[in-house]
Protein backbone atom coordinates (compact mmCIF):
# COMPACT_ATOMS: atom_id res chain seq x y z
CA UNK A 1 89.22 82.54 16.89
CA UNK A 2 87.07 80.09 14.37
CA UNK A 3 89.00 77.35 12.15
CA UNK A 4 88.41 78.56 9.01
CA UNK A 5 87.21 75.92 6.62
CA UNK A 6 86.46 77.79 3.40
CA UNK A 7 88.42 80.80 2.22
CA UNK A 8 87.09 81.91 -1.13
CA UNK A 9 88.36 85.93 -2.69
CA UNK A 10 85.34 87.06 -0.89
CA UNK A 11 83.84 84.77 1.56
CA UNK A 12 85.11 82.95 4.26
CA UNK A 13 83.52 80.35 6.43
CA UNK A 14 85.14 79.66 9.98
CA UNK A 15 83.64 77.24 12.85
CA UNK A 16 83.82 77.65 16.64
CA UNK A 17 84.40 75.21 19.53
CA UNK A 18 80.67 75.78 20.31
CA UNK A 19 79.17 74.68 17.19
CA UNK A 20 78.42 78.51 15.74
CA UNK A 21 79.50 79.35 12.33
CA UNK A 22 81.19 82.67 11.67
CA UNK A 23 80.47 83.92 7.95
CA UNK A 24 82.83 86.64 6.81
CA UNK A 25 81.60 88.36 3.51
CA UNK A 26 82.65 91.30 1.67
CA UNK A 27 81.54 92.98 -1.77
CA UNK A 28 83.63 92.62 -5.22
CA UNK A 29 85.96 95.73 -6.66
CA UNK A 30 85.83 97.64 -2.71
CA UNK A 31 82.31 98.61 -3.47
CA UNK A 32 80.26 100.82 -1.05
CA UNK A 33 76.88 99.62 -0.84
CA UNK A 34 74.17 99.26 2.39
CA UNK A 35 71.73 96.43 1.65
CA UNK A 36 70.84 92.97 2.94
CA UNK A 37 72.77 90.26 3.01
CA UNK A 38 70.90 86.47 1.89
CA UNK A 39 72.49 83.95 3.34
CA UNK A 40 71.12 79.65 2.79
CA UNK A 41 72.55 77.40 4.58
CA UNK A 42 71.16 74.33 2.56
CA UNK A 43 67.50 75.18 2.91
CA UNK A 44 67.74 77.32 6.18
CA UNK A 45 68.09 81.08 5.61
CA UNK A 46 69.45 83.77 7.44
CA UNK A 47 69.21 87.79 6.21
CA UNK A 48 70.92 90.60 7.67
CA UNK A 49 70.89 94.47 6.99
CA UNK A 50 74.84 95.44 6.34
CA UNK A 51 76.91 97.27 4.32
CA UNK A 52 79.65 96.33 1.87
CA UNK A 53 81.57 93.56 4.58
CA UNK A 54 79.62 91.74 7.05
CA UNK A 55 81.04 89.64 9.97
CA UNK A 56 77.42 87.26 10.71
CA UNK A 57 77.44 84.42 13.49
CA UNK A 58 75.06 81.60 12.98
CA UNK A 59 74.54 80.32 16.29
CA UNK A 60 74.30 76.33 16.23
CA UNK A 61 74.67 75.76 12.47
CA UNK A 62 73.35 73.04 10.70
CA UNK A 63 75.11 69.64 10.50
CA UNK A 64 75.98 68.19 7.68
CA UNK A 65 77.11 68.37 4.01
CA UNK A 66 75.61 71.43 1.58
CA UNK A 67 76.65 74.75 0.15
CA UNK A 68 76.19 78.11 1.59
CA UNK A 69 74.86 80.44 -1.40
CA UNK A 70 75.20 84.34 -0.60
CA UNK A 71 74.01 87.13 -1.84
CA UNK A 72 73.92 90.81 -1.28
CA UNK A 73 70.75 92.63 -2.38
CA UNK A 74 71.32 96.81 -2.52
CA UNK A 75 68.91 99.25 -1.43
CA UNK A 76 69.62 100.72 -4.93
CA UNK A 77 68.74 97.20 -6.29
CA UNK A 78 72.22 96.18 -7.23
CA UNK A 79 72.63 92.04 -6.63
CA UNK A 80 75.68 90.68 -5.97
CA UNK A 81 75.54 86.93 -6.15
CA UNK A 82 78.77 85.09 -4.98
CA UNK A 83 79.80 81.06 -6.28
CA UNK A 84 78.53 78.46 -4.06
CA UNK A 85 80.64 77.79 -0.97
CA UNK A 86 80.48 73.85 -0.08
CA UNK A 87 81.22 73.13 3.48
CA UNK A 88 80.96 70.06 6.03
CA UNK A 89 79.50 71.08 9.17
CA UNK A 90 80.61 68.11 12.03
CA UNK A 91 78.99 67.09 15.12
CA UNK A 92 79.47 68.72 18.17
CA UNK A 93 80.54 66.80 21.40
CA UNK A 94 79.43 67.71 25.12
CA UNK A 95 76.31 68.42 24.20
CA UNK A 96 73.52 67.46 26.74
CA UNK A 97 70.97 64.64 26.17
CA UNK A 98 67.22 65.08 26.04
CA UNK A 99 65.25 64.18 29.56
CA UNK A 100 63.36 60.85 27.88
CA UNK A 101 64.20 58.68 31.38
CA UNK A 102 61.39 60.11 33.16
CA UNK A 103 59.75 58.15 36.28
CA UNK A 104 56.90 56.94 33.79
CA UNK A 105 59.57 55.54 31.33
CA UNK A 106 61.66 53.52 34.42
CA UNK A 107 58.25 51.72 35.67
CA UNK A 108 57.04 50.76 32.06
CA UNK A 109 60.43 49.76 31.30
CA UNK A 110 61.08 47.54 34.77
CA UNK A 111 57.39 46.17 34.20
CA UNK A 112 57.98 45.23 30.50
CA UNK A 113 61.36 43.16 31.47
CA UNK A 114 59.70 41.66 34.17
CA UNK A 115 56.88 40.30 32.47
CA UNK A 116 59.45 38.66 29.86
CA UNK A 117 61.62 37.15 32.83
CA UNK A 118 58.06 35.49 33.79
CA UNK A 119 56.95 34.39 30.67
CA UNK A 120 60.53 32.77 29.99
CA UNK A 121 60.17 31.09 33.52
CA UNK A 122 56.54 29.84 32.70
CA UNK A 123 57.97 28.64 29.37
CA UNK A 124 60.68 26.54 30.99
CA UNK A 125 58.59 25.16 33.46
CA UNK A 126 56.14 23.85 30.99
CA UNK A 127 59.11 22.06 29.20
CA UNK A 128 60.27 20.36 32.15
CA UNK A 129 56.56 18.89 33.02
């Protein structure tokens, strides 16, 4: 079940424990219509054939701050354009870091602090003399 965390008349924008959003739109006046359904997600966008209510799961939606604009566009022609919903997408937690630790990185990275811990011993040496 998704935390809803925009309820407009006819859109609603819910988040799961997984980081997916769940967009629930429906048409104005119970109209019957079969067209595509526009959905921007601050830049990215996302259609879908439906009819008048569509049910869409964006897997991994964008983090951040921005407004979701939707529109329907009928096969007729008809476009519905719905107000601007604003929603804050947060971070999700568990995820899984990227591999950068490889062998390669380990041997530069021993090598590099090595070379300081000599140059630091060379430098104190010279001070003493």
């Amino acid at each position: 079940m998704p935390a809803w965390i925009v309820e407009t008349e006819w859109v609603k924008v819910g988040l799961l424990p997984d980081g997916d959003m769940i967009i629930d739109a429906k048409l104005p006046d119970n109209q019957e219509e079969t067209g595509v359904w526009n959905f921007d997600l601050g830049g990215k966008l996302y259609n879908i054939e439906g009819t008048e209510s569509v049910n869409y799961r964006i897997a991994k939606a964008p983090v951040g701050t921005y407004n979701i604009l939707v529109r329907f566009t009928s096969h007729n022609g008809t476009v519905f354009k719905f107000e601007a919903v604003p929603v804050s997408v947060p971070t999700v937690t568990g995820g899984q870091l990227p591999a950068t630790a490889t062998p390669w990185y380990n041997l530069l990275l021993s090598g590099s602090l090595l070379t300081i811990m000599g140059g630091v011993i060379l430098w104190r040496r010279k001070l003493r003399e």
